[in-house]
PDB file of N, CA and C in Angstrom:
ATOM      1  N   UNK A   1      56.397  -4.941 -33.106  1.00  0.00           N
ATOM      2  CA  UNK A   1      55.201  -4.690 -32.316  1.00  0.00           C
ATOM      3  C   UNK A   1      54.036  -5.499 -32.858  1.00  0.00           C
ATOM      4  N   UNK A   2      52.823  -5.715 -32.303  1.00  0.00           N
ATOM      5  CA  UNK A   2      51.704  -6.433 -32.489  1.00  0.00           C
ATOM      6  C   UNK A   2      51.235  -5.325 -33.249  1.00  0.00           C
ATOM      7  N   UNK A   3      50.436  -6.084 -34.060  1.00  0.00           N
ATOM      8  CA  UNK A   3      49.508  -5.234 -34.861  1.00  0.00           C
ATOM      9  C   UNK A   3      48.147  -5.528 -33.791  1.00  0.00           C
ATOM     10  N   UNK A   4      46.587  -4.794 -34.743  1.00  0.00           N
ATOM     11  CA  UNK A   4      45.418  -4.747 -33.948  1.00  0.00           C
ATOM     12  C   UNK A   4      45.012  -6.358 -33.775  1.00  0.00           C
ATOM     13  N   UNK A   5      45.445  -7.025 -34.498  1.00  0.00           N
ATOM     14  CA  UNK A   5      44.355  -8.799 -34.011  1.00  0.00           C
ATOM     15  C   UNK A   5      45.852  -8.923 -33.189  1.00  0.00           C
ATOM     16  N   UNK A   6      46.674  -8.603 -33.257  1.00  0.00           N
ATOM     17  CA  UNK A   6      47.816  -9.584 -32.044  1.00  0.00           C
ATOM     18  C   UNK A   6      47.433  -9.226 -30.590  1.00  0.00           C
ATOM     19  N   UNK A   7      47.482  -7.435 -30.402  1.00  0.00           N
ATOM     20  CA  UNK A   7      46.740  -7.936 -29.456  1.00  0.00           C
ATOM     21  C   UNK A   7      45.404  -8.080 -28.799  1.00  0.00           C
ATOM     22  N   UNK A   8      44.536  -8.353 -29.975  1.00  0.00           N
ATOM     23  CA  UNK A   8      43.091  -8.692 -30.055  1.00  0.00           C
ATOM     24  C   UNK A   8      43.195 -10.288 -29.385  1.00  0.00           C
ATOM     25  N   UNK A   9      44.115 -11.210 -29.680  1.00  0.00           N
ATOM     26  CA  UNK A   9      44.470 -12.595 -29.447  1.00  0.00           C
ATOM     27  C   UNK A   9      45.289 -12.733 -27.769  1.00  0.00           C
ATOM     28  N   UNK A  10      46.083 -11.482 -28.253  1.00  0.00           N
ATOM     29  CA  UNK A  10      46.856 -11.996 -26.125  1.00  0.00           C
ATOM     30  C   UNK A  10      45.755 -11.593 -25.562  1.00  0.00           C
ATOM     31  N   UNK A  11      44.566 -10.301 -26.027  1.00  0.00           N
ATOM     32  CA  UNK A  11      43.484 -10.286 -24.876  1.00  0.00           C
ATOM     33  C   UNK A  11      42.972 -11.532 -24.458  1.00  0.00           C
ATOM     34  N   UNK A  12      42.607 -11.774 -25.876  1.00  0.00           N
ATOM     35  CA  UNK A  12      41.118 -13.267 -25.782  1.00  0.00           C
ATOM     36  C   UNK A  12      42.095 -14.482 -24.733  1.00  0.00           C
ATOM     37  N   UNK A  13      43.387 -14.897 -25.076  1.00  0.00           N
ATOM     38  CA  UNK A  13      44.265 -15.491 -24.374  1.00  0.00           C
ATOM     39  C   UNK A  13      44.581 -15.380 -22.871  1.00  0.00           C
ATOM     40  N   UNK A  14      44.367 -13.974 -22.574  1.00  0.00           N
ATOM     41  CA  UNK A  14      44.850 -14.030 -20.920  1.00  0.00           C
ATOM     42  C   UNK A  14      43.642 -13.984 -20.618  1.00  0.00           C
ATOM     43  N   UNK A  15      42.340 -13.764 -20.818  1.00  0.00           N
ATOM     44  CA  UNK A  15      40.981 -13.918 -20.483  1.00  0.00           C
ATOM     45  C   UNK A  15      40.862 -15.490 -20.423  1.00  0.00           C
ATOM     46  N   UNK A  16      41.059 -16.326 -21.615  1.00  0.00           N
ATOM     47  CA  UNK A  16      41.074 -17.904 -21.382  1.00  0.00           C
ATOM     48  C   UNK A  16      41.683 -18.294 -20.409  1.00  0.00           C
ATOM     49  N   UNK A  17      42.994 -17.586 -19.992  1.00  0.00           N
ATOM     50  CA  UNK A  17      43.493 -18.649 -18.828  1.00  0.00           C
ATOM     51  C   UNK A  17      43.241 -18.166 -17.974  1.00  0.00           C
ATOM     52  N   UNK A  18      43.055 -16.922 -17.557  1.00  0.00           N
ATOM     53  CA  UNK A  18      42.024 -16.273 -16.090  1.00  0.00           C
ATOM     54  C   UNK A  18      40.867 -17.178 -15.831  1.00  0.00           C
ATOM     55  N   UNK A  19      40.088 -17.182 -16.755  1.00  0.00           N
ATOM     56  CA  UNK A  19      38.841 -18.209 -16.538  1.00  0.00           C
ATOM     57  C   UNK A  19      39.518 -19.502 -16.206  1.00  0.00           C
ATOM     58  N   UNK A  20      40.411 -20.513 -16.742  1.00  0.00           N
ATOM     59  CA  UNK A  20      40.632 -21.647 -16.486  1.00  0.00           C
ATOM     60  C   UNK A  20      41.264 -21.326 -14.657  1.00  0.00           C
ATOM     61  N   UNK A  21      42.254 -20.493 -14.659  1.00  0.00           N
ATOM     62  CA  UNK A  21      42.925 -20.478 -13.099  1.00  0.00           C
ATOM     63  C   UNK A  21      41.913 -20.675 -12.349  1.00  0.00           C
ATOM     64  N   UNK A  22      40.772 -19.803 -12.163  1.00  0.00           N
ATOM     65  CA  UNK A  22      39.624 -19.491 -12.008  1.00  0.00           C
ATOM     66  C   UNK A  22      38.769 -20.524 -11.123  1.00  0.00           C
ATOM     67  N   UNK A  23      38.308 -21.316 -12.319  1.00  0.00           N
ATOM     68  CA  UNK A  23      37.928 -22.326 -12.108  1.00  0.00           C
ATOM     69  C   UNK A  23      37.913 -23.659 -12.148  1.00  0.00           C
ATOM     70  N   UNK A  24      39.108 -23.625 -12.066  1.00  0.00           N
ATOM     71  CA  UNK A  24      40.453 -24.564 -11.477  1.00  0.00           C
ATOM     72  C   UNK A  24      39.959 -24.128 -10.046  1.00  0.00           C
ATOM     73  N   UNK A  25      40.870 -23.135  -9.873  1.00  0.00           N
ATOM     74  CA  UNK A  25      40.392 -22.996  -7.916  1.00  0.00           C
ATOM     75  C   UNK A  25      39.261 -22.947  -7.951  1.00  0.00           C
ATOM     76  N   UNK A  26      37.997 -22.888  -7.712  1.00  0.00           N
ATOM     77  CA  UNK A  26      36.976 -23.294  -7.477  1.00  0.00           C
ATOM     78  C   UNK A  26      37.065 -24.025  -7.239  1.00  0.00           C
ATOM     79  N   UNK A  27      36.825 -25.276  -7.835  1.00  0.00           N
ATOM     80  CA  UNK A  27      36.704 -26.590  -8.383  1.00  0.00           C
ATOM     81  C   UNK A  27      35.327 -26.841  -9.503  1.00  0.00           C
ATOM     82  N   UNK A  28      35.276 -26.096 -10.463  1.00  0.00           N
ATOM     83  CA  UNK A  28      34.482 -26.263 -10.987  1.00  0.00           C
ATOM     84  C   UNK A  28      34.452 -27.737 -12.070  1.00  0.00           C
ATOM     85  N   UNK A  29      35.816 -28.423 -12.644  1.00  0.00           N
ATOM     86  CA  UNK A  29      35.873 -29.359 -12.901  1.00  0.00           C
ATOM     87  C   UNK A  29      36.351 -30.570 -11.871  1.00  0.00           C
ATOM     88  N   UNK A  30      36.058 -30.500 -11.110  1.00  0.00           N
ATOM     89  CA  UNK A  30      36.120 -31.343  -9.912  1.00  0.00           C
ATOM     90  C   UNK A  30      34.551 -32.793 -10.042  1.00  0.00           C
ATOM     91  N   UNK A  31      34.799 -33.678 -10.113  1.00  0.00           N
ATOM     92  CA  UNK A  31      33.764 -34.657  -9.984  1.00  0.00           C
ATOM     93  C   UNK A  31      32.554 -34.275  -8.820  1.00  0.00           C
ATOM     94  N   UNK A  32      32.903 -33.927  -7.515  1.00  0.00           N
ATOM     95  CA  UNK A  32      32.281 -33.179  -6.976  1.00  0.00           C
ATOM     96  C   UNK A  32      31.382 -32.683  -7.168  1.00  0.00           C
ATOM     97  N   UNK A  33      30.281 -32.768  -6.197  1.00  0.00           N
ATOM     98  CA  UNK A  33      29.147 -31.809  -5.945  1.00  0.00           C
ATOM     99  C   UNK A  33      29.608 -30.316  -6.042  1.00  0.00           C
ATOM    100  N   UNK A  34      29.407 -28.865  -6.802  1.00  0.00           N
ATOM    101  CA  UNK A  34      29.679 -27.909  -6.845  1.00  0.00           C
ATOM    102  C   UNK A  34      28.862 -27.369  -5.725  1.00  0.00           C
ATOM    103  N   UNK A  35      29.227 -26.598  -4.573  1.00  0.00           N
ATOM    104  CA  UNK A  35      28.345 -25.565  -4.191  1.00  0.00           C
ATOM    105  C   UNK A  35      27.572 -24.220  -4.625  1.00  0.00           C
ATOM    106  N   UNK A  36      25.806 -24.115  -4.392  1.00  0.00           N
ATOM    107  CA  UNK A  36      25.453 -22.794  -5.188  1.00  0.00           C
ATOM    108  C   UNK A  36      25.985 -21.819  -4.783  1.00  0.00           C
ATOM    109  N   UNK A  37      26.864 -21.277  -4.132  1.00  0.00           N
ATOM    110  CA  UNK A  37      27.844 -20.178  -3.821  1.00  0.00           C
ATOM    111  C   UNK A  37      28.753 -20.025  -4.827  1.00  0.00           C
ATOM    112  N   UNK A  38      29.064 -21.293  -5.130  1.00  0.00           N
ATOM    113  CA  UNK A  38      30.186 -21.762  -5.955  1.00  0.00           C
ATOM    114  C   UNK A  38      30.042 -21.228  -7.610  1.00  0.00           C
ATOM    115  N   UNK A  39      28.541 -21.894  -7.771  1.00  0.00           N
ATOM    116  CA  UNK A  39      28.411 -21.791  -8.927  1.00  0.00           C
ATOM    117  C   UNK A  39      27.702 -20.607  -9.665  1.00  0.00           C
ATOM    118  N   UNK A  40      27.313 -19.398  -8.320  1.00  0.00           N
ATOM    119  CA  UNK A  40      27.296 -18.154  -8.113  1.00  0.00           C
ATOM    120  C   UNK A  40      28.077 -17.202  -8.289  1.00  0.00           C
ATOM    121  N   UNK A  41      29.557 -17.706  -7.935  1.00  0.00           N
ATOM    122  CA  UNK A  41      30.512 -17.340  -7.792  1.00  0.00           C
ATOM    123  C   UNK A  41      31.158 -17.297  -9.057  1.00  0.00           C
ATOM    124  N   UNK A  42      31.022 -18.423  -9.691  1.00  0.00           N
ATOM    125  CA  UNK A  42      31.786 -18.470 -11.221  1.00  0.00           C
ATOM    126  C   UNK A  42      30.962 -18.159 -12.194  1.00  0.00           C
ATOM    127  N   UNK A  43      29.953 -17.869 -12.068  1.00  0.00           N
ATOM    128  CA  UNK A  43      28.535 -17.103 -13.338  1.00  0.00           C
ATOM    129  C   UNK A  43      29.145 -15.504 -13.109  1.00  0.00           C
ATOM    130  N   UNK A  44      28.869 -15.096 -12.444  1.00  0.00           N
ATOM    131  CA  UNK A  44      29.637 -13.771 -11.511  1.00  0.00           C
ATOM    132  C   UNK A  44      31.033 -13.305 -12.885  1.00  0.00           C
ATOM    133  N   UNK A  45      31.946 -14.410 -12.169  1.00  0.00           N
ATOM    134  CA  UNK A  45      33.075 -14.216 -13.252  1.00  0.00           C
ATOM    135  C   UNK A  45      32.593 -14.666 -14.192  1.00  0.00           C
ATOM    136  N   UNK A  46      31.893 -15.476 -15.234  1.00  0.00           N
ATOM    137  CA  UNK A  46      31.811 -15.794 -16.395  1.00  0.00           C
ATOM    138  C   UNK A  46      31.790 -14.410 -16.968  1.00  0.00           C
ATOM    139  N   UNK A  47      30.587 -13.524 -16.146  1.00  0.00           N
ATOM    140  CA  UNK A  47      30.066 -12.395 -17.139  1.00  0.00           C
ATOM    141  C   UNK A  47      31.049 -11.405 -17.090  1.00  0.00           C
ATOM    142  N   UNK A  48      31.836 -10.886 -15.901  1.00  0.00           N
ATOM    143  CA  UNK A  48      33.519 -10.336 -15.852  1.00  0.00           C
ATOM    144  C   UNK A  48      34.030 -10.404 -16.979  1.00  0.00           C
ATOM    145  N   UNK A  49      34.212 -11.859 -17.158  1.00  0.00           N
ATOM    146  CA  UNK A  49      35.425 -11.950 -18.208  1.00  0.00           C
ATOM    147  C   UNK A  49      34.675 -11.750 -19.847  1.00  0.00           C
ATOM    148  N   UNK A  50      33.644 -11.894 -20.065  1.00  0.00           N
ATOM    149  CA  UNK A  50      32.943 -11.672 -20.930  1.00  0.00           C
ATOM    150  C   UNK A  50      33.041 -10.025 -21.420  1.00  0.00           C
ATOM    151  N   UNK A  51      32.530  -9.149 -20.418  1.00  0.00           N
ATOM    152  CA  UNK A  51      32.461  -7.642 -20.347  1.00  0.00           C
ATOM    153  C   UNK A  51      34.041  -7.438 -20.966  1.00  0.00           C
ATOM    154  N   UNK A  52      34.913  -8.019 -20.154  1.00  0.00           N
ATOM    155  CA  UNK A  52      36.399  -7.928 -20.153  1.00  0.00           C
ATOM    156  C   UNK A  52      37.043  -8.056 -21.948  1.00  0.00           C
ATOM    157  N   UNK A  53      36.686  -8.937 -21.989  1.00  0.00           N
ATOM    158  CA  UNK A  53      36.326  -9.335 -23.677  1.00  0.00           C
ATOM    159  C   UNK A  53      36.260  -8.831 -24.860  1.00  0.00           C
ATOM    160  N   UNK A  54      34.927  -8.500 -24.378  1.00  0.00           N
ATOM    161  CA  UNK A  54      33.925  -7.559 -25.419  1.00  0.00           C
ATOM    162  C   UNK A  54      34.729  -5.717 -25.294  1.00  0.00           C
ATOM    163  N   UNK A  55      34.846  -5.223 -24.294  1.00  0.00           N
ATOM    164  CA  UNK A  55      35.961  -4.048 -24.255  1.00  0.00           C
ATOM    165  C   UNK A  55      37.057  -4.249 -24.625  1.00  0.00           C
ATOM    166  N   UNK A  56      37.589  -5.198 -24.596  1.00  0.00           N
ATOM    167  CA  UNK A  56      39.475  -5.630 -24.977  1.00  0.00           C
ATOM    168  C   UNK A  56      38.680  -5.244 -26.657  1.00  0.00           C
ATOM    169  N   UNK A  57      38.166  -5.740 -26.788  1.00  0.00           N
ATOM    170  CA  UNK A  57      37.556  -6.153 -28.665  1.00  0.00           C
ATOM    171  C   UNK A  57      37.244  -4.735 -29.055  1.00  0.00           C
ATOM    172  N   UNK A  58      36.755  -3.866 -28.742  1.00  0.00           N
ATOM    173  CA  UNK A  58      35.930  -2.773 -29.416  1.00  0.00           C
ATOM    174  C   UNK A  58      37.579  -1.829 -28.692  1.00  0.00           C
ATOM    175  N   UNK A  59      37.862  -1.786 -27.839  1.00  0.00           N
ATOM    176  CA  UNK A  59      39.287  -0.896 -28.034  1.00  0.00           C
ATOM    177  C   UNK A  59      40.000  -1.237 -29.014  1.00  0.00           C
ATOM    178  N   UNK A  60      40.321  -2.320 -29.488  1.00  0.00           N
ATOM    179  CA  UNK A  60      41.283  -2.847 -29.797  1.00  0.00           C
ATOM    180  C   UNK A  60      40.844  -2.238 -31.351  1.00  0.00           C
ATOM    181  N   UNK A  61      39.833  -2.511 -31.897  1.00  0.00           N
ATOM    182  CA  UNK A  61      38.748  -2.503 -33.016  1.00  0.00           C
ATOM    183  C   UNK A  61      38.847  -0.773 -33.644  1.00  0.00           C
ATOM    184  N   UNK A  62      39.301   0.185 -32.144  1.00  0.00           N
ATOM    185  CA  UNK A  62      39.120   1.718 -32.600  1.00  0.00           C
ATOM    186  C   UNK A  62      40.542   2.112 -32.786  1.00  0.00           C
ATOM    187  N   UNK A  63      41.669   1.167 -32.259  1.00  0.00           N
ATOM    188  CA  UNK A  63      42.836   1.791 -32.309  1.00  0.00           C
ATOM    189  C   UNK A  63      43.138   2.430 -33.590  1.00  0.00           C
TER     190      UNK A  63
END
């Protein structure tokens, strides 16, 4: 079994690639002009996955 940082690390990990899928579809690394919907849209999730994060961390922290 994982101890408390293992899965302190698959959190931080499936949060990294949520954000990349993310904004991948968007197109946030796209050369492209971003739309402000767009970039509304992915501030939105930035702070999601952040919140997401910071709770994965402090559960993980009381187990």
């Amino acid at each position: 079994m994982l101890g408390k940082f293992g899965i302190l690390i698959a959190i931080l990990v499936l949060v990294l690639l949520f954000f990349l899928v993310i904004s991948l579809g968007a197109g946030a690394f796209s050369k492209s002009n971003v739309k402000p919907e767009t970039k509304k849209y992915l501030k939105s999730v930035n702070i999601l996955l952040i919140i997401i994060a910071l709770v994965g961390a402090i559960l993980v922290l009381f187990i």
